[in-house]
C-alpha atoms as a PDB file:
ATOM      1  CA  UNK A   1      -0.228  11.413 -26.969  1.00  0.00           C
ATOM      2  CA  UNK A   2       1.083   8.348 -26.700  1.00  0.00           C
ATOM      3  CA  UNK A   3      -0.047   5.871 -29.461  1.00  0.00           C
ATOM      4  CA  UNK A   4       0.902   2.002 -30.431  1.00  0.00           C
ATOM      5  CA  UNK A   5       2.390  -0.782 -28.971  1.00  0.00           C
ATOM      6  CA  UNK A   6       3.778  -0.443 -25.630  1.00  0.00           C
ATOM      7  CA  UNK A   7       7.530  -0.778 -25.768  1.00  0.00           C
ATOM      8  CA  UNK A   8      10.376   0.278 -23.820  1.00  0.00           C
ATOM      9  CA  UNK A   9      11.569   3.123 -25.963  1.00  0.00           C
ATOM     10  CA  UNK A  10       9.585   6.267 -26.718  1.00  0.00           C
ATOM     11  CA  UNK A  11       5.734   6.939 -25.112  1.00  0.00           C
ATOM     12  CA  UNK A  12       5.206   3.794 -24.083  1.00  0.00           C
ATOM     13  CA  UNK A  13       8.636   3.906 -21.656  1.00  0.00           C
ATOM     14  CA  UNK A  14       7.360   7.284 -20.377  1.00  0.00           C
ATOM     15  CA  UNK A  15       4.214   6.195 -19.873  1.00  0.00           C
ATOM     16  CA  UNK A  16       5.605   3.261 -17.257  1.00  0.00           C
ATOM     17  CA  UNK A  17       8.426   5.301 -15.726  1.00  0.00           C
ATOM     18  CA  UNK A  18       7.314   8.645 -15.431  1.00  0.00           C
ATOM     19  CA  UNK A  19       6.557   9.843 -12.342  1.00  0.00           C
ATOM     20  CA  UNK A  20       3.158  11.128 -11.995  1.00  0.00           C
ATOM     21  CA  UNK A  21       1.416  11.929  -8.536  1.00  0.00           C
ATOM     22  CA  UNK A  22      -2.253  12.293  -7.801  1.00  0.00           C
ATOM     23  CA  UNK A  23      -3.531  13.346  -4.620  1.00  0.00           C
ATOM     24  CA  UNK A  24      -7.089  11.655  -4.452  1.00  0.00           C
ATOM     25  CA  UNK A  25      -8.001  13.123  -0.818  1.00  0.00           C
ATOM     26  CA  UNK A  26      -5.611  14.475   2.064  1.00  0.00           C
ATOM     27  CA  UNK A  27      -4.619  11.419   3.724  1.00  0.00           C
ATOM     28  CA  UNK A  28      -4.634   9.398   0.379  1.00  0.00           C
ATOM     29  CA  UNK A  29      -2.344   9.489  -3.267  1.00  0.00           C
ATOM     30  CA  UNK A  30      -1.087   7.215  -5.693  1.00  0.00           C
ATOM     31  CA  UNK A  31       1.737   7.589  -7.540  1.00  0.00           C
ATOM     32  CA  UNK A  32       1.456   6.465 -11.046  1.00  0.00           C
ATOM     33  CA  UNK A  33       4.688   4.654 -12.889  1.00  0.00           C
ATOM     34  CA  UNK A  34       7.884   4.215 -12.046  1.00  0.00           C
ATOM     35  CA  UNK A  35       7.183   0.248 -12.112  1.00  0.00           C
ATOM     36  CA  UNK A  36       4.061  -0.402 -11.123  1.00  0.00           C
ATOM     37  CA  UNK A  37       1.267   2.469  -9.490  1.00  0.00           C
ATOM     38  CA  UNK A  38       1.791   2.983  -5.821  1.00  0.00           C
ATOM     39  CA  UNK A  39      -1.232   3.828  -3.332  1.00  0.00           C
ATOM     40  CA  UNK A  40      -0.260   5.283  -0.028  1.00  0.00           C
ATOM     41  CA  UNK A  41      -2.517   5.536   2.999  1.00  0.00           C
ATOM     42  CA  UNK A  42      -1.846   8.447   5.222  1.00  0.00           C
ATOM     43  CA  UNK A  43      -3.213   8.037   9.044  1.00  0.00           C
ATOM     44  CA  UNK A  44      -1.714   9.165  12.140  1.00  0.00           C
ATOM     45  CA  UNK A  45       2.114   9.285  12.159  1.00  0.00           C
ATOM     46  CA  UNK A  46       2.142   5.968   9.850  1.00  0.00           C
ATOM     47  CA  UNK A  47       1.189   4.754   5.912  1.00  0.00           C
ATOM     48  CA  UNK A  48       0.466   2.030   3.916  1.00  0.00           C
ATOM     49  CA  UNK A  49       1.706   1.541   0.842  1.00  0.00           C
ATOM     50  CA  UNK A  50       0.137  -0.605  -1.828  1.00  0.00           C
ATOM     51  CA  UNK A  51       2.599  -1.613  -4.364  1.00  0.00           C
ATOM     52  CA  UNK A  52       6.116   0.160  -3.519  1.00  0.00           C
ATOM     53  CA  UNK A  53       7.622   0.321  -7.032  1.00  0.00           C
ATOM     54  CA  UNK A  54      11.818  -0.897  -7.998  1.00  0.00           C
ATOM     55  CA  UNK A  55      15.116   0.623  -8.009  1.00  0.00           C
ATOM     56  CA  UNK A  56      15.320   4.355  -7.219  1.00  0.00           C
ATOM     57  CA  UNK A  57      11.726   5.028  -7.964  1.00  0.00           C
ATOM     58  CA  UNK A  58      10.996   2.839  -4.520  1.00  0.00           C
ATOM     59  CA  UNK A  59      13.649   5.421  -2.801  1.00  0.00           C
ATOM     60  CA  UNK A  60      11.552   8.471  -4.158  1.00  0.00           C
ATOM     61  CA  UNK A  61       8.362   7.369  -3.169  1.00  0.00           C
ATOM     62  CA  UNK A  62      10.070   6.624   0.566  1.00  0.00           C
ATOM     63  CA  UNK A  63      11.363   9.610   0.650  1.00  0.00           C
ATOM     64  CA  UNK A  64       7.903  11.602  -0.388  1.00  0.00           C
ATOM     65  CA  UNK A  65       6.686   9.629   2.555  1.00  0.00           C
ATOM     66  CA  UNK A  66       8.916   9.844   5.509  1.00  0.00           C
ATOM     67  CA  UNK A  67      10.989  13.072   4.950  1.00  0.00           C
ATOM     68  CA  UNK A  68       8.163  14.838   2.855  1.00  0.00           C
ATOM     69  CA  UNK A  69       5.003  14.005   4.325  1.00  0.00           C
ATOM     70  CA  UNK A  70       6.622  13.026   7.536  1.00  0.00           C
ATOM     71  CA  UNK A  71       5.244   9.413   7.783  1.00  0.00           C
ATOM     72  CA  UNK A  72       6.801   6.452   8.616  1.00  0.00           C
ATOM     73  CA  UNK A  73       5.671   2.808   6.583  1.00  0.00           C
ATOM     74  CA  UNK A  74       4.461   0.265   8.961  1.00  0.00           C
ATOM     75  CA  UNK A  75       2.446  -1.372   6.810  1.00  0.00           C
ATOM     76  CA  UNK A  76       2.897  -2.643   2.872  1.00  0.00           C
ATOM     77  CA  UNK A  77       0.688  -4.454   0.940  1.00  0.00           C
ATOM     78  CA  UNK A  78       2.036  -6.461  -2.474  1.00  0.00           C
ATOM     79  CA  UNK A  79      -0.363  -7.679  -4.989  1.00  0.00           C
ATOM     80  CA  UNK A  80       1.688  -9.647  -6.452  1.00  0.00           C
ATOM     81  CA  UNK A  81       5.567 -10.731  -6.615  1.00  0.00           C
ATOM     82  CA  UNK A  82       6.642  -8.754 -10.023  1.00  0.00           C
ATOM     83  CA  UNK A  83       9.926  -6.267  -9.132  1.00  0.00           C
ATOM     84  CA  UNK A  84       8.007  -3.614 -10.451  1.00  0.00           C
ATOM     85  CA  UNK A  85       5.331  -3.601  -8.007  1.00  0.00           C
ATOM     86  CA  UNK A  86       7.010  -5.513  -4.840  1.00  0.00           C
ATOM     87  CA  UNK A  87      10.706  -5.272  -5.543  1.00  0.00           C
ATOM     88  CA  UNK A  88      10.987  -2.416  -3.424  1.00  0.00           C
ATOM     89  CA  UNK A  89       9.661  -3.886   0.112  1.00  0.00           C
ATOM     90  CA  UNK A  90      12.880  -4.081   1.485  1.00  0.00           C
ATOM     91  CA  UNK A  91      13.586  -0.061   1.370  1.00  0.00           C
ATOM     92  CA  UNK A  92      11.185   0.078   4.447  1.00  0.00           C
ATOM     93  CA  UNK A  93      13.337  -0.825   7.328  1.00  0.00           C
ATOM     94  CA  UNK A  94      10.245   0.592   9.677  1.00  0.00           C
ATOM     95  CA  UNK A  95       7.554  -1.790   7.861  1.00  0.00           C
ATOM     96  CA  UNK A  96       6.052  -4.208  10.637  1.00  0.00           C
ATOM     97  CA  UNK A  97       3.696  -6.039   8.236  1.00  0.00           C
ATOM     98  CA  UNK A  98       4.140  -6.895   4.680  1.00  0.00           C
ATOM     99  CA  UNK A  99       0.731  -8.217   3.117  1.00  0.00           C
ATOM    100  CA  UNK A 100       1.035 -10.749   0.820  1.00  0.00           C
ATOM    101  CA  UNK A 101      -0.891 -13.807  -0.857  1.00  0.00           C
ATOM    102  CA  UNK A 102       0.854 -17.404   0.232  1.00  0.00           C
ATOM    103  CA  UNK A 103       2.606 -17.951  -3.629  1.00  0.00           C
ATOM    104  CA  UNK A 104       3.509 -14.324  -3.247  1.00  0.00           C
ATOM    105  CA  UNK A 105       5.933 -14.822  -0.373  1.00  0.00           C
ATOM    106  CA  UNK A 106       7.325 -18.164  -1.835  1.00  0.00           C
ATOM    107  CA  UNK A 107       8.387 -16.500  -4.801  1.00  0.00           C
ATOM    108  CA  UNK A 108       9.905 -13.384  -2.997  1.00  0.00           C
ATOM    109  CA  UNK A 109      11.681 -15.613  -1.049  1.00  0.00           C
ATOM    110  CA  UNK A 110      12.571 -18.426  -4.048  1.00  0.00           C
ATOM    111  CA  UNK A 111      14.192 -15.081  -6.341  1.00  0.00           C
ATOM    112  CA  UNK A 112      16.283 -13.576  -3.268  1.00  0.00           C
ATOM    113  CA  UNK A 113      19.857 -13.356  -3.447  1.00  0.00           C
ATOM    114  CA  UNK A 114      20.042 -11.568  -0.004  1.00  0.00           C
ATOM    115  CA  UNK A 115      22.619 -12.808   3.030  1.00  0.00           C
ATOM    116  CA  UNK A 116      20.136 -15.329   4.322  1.00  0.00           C
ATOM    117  CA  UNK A 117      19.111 -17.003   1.132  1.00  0.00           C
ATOM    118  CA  UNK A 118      20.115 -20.238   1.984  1.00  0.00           C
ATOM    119  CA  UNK A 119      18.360 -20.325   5.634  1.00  0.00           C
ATOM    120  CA  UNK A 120      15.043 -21.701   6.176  1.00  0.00           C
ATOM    121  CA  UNK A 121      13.217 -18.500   6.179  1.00  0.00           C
ATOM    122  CA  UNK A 122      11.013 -17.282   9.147  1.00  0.00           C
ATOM    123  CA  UNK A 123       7.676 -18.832   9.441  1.00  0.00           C
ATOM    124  CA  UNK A 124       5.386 -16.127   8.685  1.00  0.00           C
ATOM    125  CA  UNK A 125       3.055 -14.482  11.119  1.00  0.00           C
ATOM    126  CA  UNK A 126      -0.946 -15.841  11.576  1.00  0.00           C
ATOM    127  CA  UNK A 127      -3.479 -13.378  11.044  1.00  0.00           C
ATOM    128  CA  UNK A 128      -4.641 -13.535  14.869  1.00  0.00           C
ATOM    129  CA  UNK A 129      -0.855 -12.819  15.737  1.00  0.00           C
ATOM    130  CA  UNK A 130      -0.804  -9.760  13.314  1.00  0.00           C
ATOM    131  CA  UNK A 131      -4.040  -8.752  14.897  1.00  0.00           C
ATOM    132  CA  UNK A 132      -2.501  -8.577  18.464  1.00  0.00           C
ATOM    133  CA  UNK A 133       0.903  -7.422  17.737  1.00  0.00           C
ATOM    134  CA  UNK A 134       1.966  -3.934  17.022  1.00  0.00           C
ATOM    135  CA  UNK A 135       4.269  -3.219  14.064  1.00  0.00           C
ATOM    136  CA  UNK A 136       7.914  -4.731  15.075  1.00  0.00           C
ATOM    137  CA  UNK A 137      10.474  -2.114  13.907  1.00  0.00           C
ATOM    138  CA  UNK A 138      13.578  -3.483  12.055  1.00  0.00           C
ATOM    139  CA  UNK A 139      16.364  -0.809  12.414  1.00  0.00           C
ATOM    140  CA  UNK A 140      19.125  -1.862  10.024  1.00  0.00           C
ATOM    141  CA  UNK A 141      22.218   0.289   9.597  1.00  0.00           C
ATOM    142  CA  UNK A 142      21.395   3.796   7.227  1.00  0.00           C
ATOM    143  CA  UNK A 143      21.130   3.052   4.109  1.00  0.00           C
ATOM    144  CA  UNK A 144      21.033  -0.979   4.543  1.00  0.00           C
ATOM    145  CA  UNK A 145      18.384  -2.816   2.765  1.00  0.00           C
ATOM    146  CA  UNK A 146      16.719  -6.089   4.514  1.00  0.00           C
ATOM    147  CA  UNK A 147      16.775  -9.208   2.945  1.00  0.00           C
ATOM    148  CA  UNK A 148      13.960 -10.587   1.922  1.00  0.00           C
ATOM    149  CA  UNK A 149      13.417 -13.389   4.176  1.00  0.00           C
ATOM    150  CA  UNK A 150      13.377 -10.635   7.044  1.00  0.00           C
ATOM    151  CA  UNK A 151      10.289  -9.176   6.318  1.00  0.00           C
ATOM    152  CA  UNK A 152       7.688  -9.294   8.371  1.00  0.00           C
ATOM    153  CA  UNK A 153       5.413 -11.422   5.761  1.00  0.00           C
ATOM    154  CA  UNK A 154       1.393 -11.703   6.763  1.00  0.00           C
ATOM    155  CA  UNK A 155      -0.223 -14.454   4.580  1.00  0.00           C
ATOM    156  CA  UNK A 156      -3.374 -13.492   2.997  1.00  0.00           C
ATOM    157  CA  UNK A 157      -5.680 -16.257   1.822  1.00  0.00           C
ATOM    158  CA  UNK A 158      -8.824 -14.888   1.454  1.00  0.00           C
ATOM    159  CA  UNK A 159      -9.306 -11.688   3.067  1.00  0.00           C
ATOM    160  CA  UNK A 160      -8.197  -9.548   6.017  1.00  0.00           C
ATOM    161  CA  UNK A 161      -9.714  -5.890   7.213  1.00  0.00           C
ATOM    162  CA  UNK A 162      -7.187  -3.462   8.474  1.00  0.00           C
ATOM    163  CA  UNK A 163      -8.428  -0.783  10.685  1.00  0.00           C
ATOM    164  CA  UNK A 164      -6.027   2.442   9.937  1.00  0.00           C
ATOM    165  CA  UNK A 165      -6.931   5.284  11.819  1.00  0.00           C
ATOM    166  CA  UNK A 166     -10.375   4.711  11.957  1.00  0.00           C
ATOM    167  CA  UNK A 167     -10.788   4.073   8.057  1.00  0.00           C
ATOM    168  CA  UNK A 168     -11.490  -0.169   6.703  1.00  0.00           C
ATOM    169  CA  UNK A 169      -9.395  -1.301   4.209  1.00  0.00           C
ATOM    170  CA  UNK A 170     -10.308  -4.797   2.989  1.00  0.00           C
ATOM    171  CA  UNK A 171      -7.168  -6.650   1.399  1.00  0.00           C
ATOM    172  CA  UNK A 172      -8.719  -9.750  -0.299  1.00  0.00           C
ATOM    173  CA  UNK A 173      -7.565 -12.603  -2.804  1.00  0.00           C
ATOM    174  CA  UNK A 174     -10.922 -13.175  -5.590  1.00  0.00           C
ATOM    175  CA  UNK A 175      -8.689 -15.307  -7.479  1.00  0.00           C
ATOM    176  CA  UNK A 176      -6.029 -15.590  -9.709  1.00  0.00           C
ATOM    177  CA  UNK A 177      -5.319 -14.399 -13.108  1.00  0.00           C
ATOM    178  CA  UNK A 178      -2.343 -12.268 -13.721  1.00  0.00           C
ATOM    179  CA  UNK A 179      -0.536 -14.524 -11.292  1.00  0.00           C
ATOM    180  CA  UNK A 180      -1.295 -17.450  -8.964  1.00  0.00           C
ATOM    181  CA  UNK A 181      -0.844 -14.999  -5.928  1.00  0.00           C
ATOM    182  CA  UNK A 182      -2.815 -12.016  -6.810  1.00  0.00           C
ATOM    183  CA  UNK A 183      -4.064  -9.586  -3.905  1.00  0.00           C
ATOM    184  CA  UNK A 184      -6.343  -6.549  -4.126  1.00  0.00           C
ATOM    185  CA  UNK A 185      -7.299  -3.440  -1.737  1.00  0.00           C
ATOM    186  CA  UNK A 186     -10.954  -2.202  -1.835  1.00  0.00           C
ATOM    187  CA  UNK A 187     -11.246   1.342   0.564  1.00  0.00           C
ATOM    188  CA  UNK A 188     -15.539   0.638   0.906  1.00  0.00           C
ATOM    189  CA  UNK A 189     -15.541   4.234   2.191  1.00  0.00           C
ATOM    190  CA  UNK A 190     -14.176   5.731  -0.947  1.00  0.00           C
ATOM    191  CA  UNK A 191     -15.405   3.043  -3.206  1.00  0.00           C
ATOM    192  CA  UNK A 192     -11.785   2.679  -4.282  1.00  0.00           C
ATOM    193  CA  UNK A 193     -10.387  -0.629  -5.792  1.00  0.00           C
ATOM    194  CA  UNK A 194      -6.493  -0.740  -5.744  1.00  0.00           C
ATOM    195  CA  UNK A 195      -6.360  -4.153  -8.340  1.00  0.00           C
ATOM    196  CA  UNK A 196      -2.723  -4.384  -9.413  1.00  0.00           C
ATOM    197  CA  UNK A 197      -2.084  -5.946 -12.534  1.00  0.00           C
ATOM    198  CA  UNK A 198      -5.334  -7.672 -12.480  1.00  0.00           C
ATOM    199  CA  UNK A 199      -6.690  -4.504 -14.263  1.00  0.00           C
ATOM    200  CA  UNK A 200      -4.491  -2.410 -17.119  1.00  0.00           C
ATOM    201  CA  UNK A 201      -5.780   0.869 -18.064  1.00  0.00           C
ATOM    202  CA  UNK A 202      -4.607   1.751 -21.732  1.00  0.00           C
ATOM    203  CA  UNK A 203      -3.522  -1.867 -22.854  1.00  0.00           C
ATOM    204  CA  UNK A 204      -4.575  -5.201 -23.243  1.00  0.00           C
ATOM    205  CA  UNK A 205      -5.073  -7.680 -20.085  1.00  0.00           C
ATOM    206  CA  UNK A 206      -1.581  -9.613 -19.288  1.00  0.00           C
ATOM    207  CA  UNK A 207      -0.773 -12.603 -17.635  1.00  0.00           C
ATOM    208  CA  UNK A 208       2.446 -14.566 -16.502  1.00  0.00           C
ATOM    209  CA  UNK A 209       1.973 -18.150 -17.436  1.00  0.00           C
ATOM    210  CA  UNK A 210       5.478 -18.982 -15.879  1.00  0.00           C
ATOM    211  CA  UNK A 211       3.415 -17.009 -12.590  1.00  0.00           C
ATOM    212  CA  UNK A 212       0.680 -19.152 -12.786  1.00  0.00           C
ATOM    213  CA  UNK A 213      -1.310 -16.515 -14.877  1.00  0.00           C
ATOM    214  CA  UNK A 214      -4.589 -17.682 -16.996  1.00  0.00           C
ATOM    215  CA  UNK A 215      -7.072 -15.981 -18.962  1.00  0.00           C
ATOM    216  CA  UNK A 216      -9.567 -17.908 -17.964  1.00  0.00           C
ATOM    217  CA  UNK A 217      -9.276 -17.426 -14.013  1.00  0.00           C
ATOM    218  CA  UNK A 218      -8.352 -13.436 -14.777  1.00  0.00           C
ATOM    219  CA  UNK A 219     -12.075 -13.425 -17.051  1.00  0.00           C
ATOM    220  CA  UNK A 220     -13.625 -15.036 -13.541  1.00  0.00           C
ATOM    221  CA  UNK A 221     -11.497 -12.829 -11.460  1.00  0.00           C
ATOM    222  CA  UNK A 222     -12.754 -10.005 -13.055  1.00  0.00           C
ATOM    223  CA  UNK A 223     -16.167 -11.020 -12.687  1.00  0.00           C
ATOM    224  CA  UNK A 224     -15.644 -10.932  -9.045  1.00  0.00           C
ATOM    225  CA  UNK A 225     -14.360  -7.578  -8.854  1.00  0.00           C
ATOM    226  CA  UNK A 226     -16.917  -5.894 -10.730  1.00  0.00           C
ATOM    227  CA  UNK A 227     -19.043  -7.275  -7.769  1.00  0.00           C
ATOM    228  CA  UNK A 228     -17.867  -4.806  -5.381  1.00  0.00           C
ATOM    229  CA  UNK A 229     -19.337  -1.936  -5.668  1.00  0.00           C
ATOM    230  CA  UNK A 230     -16.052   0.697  -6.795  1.00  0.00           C
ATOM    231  CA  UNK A 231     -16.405   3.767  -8.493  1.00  0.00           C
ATOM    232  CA  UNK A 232     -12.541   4.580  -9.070  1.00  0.00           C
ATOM    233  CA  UNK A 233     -10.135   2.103  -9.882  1.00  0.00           C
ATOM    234  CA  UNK A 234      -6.190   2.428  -9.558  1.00  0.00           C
ATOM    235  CA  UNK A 235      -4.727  -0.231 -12.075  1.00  0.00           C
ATOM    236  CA  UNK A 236      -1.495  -2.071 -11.868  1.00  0.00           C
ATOM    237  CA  UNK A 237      -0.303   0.220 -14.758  1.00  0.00           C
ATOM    238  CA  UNK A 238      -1.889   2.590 -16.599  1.00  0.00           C
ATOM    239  CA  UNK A 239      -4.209   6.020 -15.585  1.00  0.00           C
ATOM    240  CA  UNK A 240      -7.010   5.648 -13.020  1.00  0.00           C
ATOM    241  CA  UNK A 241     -10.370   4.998 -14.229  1.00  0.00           C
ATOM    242  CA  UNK A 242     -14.119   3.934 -13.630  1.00  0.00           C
ATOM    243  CA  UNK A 243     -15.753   0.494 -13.698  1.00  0.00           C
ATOM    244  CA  UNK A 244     -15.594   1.023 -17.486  1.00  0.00           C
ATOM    245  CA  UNK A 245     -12.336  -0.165 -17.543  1.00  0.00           C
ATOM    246  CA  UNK A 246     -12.622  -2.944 -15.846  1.00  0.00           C
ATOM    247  CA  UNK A 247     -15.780  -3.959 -17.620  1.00  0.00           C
ATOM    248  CA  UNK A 248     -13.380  -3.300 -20.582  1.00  0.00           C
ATOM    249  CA  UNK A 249     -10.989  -5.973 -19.568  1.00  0.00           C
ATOM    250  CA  UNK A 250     -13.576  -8.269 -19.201  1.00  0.00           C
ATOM    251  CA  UNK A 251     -15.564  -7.812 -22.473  1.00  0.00           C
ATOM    252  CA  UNK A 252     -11.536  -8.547 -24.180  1.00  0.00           C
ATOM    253  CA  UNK A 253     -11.133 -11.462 -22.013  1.00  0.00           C
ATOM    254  CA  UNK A 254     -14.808 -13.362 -23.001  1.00  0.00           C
ATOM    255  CA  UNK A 255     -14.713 -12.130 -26.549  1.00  0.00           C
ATOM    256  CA  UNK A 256     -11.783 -13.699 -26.731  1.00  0.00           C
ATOM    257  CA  UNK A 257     -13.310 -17.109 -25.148  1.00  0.00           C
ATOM    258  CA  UNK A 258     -16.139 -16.371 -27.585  1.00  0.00           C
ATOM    259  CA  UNK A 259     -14.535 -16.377 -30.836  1.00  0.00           C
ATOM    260  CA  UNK A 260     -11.819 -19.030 -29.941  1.00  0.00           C
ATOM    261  CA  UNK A 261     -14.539 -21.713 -29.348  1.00  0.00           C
ATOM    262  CA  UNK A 262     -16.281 -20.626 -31.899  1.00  0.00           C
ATOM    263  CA  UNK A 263     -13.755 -20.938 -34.661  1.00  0.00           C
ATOM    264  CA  UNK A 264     -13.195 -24.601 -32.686  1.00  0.00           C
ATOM    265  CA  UNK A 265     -17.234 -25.386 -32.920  1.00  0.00           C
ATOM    266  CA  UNK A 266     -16.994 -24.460 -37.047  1.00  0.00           C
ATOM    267  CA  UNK A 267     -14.201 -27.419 -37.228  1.00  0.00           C
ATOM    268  CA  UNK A 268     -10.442 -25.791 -37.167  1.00  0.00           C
ATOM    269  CA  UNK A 269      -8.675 -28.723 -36.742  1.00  0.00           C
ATOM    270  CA  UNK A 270      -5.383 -27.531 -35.049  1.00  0.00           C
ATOM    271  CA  UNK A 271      -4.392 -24.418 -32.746  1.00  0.00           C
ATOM    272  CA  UNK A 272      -2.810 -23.250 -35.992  1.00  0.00           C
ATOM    273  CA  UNK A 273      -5.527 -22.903 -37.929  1.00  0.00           C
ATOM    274  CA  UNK A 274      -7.694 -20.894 -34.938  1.00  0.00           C
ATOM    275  CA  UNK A 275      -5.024 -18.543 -34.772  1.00  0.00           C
ATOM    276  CA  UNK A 276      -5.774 -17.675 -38.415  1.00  0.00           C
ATOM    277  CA  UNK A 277      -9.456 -18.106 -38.069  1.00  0.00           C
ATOM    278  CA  UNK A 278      -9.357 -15.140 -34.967  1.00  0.00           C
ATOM    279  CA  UNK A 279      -8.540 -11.911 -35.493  1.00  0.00           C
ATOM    280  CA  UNK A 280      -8.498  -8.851 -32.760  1.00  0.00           C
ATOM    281  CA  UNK A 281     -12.337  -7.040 -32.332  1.00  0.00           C
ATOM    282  CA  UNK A 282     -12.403  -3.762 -33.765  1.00  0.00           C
ATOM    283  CA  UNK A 283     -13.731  -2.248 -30.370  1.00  0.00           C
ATOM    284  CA  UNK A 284     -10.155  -3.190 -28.959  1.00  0.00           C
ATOM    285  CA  UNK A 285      -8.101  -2.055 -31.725  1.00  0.00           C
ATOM    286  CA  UNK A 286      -7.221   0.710 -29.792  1.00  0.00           C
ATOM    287  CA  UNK A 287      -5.906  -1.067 -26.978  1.00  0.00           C
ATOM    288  CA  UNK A 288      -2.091  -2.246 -27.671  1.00  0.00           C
ATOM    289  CA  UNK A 289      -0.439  -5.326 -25.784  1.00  0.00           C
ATOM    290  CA  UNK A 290       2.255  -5.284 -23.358  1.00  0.00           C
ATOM    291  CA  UNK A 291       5.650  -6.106 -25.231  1.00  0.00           C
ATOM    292  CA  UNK A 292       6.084  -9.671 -25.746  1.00  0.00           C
ATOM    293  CA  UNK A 293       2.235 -10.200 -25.809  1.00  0.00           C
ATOM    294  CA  UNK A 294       0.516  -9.996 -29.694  1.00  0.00           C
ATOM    295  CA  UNK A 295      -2.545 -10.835 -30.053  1.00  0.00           C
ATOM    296  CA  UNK A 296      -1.883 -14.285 -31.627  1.00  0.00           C
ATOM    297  CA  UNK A 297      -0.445 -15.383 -28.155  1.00  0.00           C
ATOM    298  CA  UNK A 298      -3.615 -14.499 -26.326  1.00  0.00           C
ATOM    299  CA  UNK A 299      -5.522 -16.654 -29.179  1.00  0.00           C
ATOM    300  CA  UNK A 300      -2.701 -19.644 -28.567  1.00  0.00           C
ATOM    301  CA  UNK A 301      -3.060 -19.466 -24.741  1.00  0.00           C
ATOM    302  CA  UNK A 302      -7.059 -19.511 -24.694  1.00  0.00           C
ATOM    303  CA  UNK A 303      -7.090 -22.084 -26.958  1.00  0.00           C
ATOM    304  CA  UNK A 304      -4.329 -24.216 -25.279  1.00  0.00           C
ATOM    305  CA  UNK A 305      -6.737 -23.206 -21.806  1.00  0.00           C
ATOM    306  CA  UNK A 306      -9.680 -24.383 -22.951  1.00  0.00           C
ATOM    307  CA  UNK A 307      -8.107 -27.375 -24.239  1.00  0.00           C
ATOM    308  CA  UNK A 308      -6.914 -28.244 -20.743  1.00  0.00           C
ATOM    309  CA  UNK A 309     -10.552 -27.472 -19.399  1.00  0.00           C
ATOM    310  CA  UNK A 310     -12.037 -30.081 -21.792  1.00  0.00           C
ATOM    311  CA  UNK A 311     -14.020 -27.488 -24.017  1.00  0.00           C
END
């Protein structure tokens, strides 16, 4: 069992690598690690894919698709822009829609290094358009990878409801918090949430300031989530789980709040001095950070937040 702080050597490398696959119905499966947990949508001769991992563990997951399963990926949908979840979009030459929040795409597009870089990128396609258009098939040489401003890029603001054979899948935006760009998928018919890195099973929540990330926004976030009415949630890392862990997340995130303004209200006078009034709950002792991220940086960010919110 894998135990302590999340790091890549030992376990905690395994435990974001490894392959792990999970068939949750027929037509649906995630595959855990590898970068960050892919969901793929089987219906008719096509898939979805939610998230479709980095390096050669995007290749493997393509290949389990089309040559195993016999699919081909018209549709993707990115959470957000880290290259473990979305670095692998371009490996789907067949993709006709790529799903993506607004600050999403401009950060795909500011970090790529592919042959059309320095051209003004395509504009990308209104929801009504992507409504009345079938999937356009890009059919690059074997083995070629598009560049990044190729992709077929569908702007998600607030929400959009994909009909896949016959089954709704609601792709929404309830607010930042890991990122400034963060995107969910919520299958109502299986009560399934698919949250990205909104939600970490197995470790503390994580944000990416220099991503627009808060703590404050991912605490209202979550509160949002937990109003949809999921039984099974598949986290940005980490096994699947209930509400519970979500609710987890949460009760971290406003305990957190909690004890920073409180240590303010009873008179530390500097950021320094909350950071030694503060010290980690017992009840989340058990949950370690991701690597970079002790606990004393989650004090200094919430207190530097609520600062900048005038509490």
């Amino acid at each position: 069992m894998c135990v302590g702080v999340f790091a890549l050597g030992g376990c905690g490398a395994r435990a974001f690598l490894h392959l792990d696959r999970r068939v949750l119905w027929d037509d649906l499966r995630v595959v855990l690690g590898g970068g960050g947990n892919s969901t793929v949508l089987l219906h008719g001769s096509d898939a979805l894919v939610i998230d479709p991992k980095m390096l050669g563990y995007t290749q493997r997951l393509r290949d389990e698709v089309e040559r195993d399963l016999g699919r081909r990926v018209r549709r993707l949908i990115l959470t957000h822009a880290h290259y473990d979840h979305a670095g692998g979009a371009t490996d789907f030459a067949w993709a006709g829609a790529v799903l993506v929040h607004p600050n999403t795409r401009a950060r795909l597009l500011a970090n790529d290094q592919g042959p059309c870089d320095r051209e003004a990128p395509p504009a990308p396609r209104t929801r009504d358009a992507f409504r009345r258009s079938e999937p356009v098939i890009f059919d690059p040489p074997h083995g070629a990878l598009l560049p990044v401003c190729a992709l077929p890029f569908v702007e998600v603001t607030s929400e959009v409801r994909l009909w896949l054979g016959g089954e709704e899948v609601q792709v929404m935006n309830l607010g930042s918090g890991h990122t400034d760009g963060d995107l969910v998928a919520y299958f109502p018919d299986r009560k399934l949430l698919v949250a990205g890195d909104l939600v970490m099973n197995g470790f503390r929540p994580h944000i990416d300031e220099s991503s627009g990330g808060s703590l404050l926004h991912l605490a209202d976030t979550l509160d949002r989530l937990l109003g949809l009415p999921f039984e099974k949630v598949v986290p940005g890392h980490g096994d699947l789980g209930g509400r519970d862990v979500v609710e987890r997340q949460r009760r971290y995130l406003r305990a957190l709040e909690e004890d920073v303004k409180r240590a303010i209200a009873a008179g530390a006078p500097s950021e320094d001095a909350v950071v030694g009034e503060v010290k980690l709950r017992e009840e989340f002792e058990d949950l370690p950070p991701i690597p970079g991220d002790p606990f004393e940086k989650d004090v200094r960010r919430m207190y530097r937040e609520l600062h900048e919110r005038g509490d």
